[in-house]
Protein backbone atom coordinates (compact mmCIF):
# COMPACT_ATOMS: atom_id res chain seq x y z
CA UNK A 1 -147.17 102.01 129.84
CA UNK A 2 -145.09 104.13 132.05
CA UNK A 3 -146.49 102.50 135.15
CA UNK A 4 -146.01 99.26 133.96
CA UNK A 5 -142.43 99.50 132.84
CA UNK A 6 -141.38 100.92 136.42
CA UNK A 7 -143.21 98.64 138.20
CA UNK A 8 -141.65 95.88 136.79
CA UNK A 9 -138.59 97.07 137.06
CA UNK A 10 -138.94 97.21 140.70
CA UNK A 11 -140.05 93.81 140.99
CA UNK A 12 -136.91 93.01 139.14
CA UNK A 13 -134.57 94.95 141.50
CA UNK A 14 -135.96 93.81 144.31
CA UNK A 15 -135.91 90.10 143.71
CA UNK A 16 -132.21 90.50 142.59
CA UNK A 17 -131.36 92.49 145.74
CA UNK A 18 -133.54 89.55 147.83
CA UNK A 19 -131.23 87.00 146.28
CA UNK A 20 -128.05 89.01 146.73
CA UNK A 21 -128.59 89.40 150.22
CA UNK A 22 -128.75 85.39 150.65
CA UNK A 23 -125.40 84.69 148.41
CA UNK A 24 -123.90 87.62 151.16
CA UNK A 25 -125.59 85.79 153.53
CA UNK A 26 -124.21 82.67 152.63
CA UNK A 27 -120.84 84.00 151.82
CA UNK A 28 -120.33 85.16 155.37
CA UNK A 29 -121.15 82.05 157.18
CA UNK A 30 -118.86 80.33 155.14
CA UNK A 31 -116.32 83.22 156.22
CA UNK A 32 -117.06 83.16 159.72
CA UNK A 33 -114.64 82.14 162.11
CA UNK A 34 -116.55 80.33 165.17
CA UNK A 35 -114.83 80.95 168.46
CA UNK A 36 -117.26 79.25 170.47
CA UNK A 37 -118.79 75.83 170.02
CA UNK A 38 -122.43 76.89 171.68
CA UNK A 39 -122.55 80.01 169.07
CA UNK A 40 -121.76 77.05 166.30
CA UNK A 41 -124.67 74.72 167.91
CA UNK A 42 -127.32 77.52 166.65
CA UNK A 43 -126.70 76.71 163.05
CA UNK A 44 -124.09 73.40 163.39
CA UNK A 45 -123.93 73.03 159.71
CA UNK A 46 -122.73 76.49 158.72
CA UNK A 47 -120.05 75.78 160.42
CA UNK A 48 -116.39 75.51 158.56
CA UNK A 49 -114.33 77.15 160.52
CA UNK A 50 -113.89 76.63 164.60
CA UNK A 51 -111.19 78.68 166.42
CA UNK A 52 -110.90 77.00 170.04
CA UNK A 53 -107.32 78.56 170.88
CA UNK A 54 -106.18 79.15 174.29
CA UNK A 55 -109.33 77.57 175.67
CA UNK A 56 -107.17 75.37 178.05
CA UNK A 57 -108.63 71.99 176.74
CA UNK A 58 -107.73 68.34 178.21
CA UNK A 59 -110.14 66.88 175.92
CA UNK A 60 -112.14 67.68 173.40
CA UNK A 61 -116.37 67.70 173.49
CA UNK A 62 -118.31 65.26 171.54
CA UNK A 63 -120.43 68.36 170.46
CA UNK A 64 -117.88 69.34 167.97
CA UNK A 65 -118.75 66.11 165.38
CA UNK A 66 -121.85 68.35 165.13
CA UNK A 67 -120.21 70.27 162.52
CA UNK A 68 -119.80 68.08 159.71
CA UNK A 69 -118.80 70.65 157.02
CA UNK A 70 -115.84 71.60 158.77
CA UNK A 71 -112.98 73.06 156.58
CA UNK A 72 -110.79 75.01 159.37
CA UNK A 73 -110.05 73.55 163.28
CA UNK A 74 -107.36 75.23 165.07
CA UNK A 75 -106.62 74.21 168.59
CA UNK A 76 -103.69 75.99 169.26
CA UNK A 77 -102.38 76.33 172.87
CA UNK A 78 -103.83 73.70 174.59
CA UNK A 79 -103.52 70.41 176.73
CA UNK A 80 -104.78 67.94 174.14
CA UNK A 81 -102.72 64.55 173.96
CA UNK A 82 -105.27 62.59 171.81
CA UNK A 83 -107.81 63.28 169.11
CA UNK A 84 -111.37 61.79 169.57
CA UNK A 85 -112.29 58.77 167.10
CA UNK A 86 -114.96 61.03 165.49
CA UNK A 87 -113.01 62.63 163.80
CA UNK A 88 -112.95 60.61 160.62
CA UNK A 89 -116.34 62.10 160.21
CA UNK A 90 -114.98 65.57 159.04
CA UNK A 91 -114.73 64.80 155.80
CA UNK A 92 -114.10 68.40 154.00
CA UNK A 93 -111.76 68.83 156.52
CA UNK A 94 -108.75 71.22 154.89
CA UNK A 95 -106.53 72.36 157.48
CA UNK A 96 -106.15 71.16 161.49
CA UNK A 97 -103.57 73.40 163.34
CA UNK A 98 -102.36 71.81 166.29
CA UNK A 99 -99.93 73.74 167.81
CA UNK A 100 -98.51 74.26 171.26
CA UNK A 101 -100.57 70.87 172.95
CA UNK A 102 -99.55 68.23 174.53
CA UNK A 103 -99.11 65.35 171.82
CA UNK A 104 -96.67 62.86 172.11
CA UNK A 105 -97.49 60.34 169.08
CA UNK A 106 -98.60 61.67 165.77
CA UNK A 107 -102.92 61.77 166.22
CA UNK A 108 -103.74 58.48 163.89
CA UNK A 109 -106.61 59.53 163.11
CA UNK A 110 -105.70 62.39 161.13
CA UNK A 111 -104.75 59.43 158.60
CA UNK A 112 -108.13 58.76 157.69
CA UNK A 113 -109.06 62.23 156.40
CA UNK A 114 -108.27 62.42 152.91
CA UNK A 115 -109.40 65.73 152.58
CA UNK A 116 -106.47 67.26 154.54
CA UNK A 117 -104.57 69.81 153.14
CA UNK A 118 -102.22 71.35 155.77
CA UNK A 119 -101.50 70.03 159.40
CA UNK A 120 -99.39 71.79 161.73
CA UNK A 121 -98.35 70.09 164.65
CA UNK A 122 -94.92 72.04 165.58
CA UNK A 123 -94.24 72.64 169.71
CA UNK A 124 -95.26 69.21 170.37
CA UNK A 125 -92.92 66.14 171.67
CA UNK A 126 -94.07 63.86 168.59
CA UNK A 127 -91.61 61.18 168.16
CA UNK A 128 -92.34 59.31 164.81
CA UNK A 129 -94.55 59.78 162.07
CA UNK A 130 -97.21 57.04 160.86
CA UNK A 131 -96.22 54.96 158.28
CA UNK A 132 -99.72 55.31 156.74
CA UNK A 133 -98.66 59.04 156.23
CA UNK A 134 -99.08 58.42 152.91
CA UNK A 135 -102.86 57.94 153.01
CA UNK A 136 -102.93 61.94 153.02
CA UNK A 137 -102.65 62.33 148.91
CA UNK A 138 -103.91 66.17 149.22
CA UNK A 139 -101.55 67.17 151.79
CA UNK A 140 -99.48 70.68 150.46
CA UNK A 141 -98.76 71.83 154.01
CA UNK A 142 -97.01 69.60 157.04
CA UNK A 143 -95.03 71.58 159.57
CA UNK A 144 -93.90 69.39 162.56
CA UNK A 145 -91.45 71.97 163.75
CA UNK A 146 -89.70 71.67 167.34
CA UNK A 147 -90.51 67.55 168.22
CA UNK A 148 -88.51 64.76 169.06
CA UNK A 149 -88.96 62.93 165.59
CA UNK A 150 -85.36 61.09 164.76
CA UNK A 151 -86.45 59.36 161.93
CA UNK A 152 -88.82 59.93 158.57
CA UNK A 153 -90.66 56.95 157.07
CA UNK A 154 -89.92 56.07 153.38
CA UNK A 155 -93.59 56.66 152.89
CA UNK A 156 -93.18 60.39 153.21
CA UNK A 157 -92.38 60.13 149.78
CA UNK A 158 -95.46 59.35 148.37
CA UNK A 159 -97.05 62.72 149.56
CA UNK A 160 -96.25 63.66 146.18
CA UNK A 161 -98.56 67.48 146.38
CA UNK A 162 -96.23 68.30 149.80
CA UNK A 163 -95.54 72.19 148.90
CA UNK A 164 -93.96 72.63 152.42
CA UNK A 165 -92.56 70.73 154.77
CA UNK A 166 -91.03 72.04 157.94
CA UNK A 167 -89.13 69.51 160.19
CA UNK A 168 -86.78 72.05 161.94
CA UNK A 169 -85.86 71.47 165.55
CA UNK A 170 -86.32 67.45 166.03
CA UNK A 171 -83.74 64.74 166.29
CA UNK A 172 -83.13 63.84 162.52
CA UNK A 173 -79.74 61.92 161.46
CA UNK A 174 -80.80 60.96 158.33
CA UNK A 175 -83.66 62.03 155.36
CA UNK A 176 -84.72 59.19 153.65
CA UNK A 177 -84.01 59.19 149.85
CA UNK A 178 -87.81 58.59 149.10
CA UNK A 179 -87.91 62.61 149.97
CA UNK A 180 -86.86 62.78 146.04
CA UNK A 181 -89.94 62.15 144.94
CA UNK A 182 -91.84 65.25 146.45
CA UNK A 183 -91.58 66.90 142.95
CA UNK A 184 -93.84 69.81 144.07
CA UNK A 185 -92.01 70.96 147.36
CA UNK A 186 -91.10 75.03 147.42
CA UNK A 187 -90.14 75.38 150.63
CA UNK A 188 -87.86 72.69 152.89
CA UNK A 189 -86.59 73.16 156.41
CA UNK A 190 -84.06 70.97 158.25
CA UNK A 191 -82.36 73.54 160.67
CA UNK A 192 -81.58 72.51 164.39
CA UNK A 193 -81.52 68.39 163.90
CA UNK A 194 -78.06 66.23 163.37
CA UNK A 195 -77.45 65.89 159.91
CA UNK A 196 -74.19 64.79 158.53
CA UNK A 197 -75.31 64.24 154.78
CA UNK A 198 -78.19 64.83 152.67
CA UNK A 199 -79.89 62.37 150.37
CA UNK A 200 -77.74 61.65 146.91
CA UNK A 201 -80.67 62.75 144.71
CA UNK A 202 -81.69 65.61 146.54
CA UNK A 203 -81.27 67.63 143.44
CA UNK A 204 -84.52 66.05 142.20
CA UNK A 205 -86.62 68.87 143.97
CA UNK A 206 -87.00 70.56 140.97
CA UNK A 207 -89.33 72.87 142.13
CA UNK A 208 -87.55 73.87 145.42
CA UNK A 209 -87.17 77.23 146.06
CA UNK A 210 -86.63 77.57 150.05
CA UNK A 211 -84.16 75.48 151.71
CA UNK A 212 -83.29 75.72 155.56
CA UNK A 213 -80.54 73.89 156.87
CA UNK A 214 -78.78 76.13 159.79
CA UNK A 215 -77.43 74.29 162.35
CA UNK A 216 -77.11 70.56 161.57
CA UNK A 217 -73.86 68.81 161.09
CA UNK A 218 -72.96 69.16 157.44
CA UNK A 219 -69.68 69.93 155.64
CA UNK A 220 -70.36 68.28 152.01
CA UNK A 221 -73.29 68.63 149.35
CA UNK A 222 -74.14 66.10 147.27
CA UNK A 223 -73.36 66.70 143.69
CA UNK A 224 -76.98 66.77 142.68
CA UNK A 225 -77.57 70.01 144.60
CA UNK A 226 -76.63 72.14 141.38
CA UNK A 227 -79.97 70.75 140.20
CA UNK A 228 -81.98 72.80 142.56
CA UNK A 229 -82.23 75.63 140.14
CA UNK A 230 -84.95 77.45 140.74
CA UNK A 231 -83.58 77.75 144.71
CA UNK A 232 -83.90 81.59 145.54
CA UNK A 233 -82.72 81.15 149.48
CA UNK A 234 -80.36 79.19 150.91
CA UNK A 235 -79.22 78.79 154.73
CA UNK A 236 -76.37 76.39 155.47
CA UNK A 237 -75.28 78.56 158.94
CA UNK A 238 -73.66 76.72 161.56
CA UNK A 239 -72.42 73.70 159.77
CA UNK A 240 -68.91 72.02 159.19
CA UNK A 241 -68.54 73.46 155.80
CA UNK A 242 -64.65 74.55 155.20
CA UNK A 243 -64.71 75.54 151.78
CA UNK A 244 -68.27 76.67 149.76
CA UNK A 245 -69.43 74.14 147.94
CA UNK A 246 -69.52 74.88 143.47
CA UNK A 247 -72.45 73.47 142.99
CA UNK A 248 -74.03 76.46 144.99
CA UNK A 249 -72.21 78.66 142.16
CA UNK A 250 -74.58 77.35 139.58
CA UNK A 251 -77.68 78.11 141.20
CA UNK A 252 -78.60 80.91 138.97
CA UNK A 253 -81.36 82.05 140.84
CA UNK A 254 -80.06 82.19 144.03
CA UNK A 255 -81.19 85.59 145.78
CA UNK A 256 -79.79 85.43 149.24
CA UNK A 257 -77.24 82.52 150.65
CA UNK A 258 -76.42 82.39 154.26
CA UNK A 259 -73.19 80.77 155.31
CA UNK A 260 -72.30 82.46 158.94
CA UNK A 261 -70.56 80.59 161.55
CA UNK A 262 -68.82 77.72 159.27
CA UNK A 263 -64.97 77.19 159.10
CA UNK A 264 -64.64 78.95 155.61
CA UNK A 265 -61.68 80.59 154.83
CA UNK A 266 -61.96 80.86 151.04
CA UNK A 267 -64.25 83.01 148.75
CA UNK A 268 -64.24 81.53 145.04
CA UNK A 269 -63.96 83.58 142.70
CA UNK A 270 -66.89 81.39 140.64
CA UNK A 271 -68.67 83.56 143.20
CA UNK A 272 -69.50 85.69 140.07
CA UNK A 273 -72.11 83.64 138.95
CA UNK A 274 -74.49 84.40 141.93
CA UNK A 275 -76.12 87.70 139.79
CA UNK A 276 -79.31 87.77 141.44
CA UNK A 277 -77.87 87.55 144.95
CA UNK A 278 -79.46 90.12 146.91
CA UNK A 279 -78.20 89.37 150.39
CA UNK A 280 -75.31 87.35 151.46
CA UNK A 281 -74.07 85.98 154.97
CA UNK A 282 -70.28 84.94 155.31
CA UNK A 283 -69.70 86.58 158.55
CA UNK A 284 -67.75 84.16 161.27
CA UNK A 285 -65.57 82.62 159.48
CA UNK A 286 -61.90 82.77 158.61
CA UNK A 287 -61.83 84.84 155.36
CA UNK A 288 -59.27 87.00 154.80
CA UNK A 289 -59.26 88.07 151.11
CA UNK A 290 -61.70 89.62 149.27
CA UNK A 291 -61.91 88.38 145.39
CA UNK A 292 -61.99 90.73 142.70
CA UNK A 293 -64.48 88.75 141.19
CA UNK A 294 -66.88 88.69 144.36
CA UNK A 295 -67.89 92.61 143.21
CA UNK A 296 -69.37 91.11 140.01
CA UNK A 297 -72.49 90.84 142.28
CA UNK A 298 -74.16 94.23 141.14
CA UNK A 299 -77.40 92.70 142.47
CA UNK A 300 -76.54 92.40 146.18
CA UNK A 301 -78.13 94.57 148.27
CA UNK A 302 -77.23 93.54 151.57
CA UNK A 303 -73.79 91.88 152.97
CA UNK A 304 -72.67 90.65 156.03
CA UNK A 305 -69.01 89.95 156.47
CA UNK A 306 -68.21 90.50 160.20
CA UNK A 307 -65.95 88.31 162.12
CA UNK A 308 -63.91 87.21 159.66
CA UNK A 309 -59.68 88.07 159.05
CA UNK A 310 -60.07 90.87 155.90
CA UNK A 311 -57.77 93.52 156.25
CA UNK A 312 -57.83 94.55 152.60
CA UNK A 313 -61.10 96.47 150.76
CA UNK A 314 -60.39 96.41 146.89
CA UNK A 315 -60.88 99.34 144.64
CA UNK A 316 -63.62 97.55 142.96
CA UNK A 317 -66.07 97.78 145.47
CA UNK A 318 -67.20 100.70 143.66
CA UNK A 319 -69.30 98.19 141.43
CA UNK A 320 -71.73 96.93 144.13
CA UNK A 321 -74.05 99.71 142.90
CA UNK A 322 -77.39 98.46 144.37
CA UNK A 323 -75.54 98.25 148.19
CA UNK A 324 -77.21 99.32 151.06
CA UNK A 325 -75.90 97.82 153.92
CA UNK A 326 -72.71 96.22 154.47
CA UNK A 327 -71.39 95.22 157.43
CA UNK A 328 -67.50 94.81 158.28
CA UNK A 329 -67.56 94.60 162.60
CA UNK A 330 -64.30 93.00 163.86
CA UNK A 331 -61.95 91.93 161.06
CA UNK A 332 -58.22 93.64 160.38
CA UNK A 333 -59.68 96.65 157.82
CA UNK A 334 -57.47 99.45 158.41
CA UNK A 335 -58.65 101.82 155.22
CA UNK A 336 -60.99 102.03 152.86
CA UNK A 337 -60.42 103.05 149.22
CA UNK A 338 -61.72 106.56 147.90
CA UNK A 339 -63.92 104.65 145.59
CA UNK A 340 -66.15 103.88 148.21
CA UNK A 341 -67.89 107.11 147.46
CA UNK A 342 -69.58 105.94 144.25
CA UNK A 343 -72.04 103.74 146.54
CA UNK A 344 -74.38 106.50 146.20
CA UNK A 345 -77.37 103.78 147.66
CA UNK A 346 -75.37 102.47 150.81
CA UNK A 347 -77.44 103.38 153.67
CA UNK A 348 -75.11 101.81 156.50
CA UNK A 349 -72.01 100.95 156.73
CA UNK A 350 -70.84 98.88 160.12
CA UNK A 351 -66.87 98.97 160.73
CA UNK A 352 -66.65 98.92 164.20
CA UNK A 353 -64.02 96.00 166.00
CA UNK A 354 -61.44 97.45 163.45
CA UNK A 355 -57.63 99.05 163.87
CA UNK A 356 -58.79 101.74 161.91
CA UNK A 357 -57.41 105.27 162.93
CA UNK A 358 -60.01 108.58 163.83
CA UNK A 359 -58.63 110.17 160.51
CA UNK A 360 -59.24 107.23 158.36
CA UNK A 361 -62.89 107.13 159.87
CA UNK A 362 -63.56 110.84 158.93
CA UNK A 363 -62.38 110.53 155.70
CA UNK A 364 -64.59 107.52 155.06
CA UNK A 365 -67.47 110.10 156.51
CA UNK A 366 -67.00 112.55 154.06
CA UNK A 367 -66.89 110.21 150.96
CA UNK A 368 -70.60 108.64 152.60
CA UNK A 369 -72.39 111.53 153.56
CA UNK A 370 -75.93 109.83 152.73
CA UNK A 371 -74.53 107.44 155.31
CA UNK A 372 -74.90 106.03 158.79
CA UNK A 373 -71.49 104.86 159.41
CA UNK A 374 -71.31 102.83 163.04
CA UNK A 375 -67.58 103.16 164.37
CA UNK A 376 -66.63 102.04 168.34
CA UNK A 377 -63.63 101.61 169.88
């Protein structure tokens, strides 16, 4: 009875081992990243992910439609100007990453694959995007970063499962209003194009929480922008903006805002509101004052005032208790209140480019001892 009980229980444990060792199997073929198309000809349909980076390619070989489960293609870094016609065949195609080549119109053909999820085509010299755009109903992921696109079709709105879409560094004067309806976007980035407004219902992004705008042309937001609340970053740097806008004041959730290099001279003092800012960029501009209410911000960790006019540090910066690093380089401080000492979690403190006197600077250094203070002449 003995016998029988352990022999069966071998066969059992071996035939489970047997068919563990093909789900592994299986498992890491569909993990394996292909770097060469000959080692992908040996099995062509275990293939679903090709790497062919760097490989210096003009064209691309008619070999590749061997591997019709393709899920992954990156061709990164290469000469490519076209895609071949074949390509429609990949039908569980996921992701194409096109970077670096040598594209000058948007590849067509990527149109026709339904299954796409994310396409990244940035360091190109793309021009316009296909009105048939919209054909791409899966697409969460569309970065077309550093082109020469000046315009968006109105059909970009109907890519209503975009999660992220990157369109930094092109030649964009305008965003088309039709961008309202991409209800599920987290993450939006406009920086380096020519924008002197933004769309009137840009607020309806409800589920925004990136948004990159740094060096465009913008001095107004539209009143709808207070409707981006569940925003957590913010970067308006280099603009036109002379006063900060209040709608930013009632994004709640807000956990860094970056406003360097505007023509600001004026902190609000509905500033307050911001109590989950963690890190917050005003430096070149012309602020002078400091408002009591700005040390309301008990979250902030991180602040970066430099370049600005303040010549005045307020008793009450004793209630930025979660500071770490603040940095004051070139404005008109000449002292610091003793209360400074109660930021027992500053780590650095940056006051060079100030008519502060050697005395003033030692005292400072024995109310911080925990802390790297960075003083030049």
């Amino acid at each position: 009875m003995n016998k029988f009980f352990f022999a069966l229980l071998f066969l059992l444990i071996s035939h489970s081992s047997k068919c563990q060792n093909k789900e592994d199997s299986k498992a890491n073929n569909i993990l394996k990243i292909y770097t060469s198309i000959d080692e992908g000809l040996e099995n062509p349909e275990s293939v679903t992910s090709l790497d062919l980076s760097s490989k210096g390619l003009n064209a691309l070989p008619d070999k590749i439609r061997l591997f019709i489960n393709l899920e992954t293609l990156v061709l990164t870094e290469n000469k490519l100007e076209e895609l071949p016609d074949y390509f429609s065949e990949f039908k569980y195609l996921k992701k194409i990453d096109l970077r670096y080549n040598n594209f000058i119109f948007f590849p067509g053909i990527l149109t026709s694959i339904s299954s796409l999820k994310e396409i990244l085509l940035f360091g190109n010299s793309i021009t316009a995007i296909p009105k048939n755009i919209d054909n791409l109903e899966l697409l969460e992921i569309l970065n077309l970063d550093e082109n020469n696109i000046s315009n968006l079709p109105q059909s970009m709105g109907k890519l209503t499962n975009l999660k992220e879409l990157v369109l930094s560094r092109n030649k964009l004067t305008e965003i088309p209003e039709t961008i309202k309806e991409l209800t599920k976007l987290e993450y939006l980035n406009l920086d380096v194009n020519h924008l002197t407004s933004l769309p009137i219902h840009i607020g309806e992004l409800i589920s925004l929480k990136i948004f990159s705008l740094e060096a465009n042309k913008l001095d107004i937001l539209p009143s709808s922008f207070e409707e981006l609340t569940k925003l957590e970053e913010l970067y308006l740097e280099k603009n036109n903006f002379k006063n900060i806008s209040e709608s930013i004041f009632l994004l709640t959730n807000l956990k860094e805002l970056d406003l360097h290099l505007n023509q600001i001279s004026e902190i609000p003092v509905s500033i307050k509101n911001l109590k989950k800012i963690e890190r917050l960029n005003l430096s070149g501009n012309s602020i002078s004052i400091i408002p009591e209410e700005f040390f309301e911000l008990q979250s902030l960790e991180r602040l970066d005032i430099y370049n600005n006019s303040i010549n005045y540090i307020p008793n009450s910066i004793n209630k930025l208790n979660k500071i770490k690093n603040i940095v004051l380089t070139n404005n008109k401080i000449t002292s610091f209140p003793e209360s400074i000492s109660e930021l027992t979690n500053l780590k650095n403190l940056y006051i060079s480019g100030n008519p502060i006197l050697d005395s003033e600077v030692k005292k400072v250094k024995s109310l911080l001892p925990q802390c790297n203070i960075d003083f030049r002449k």
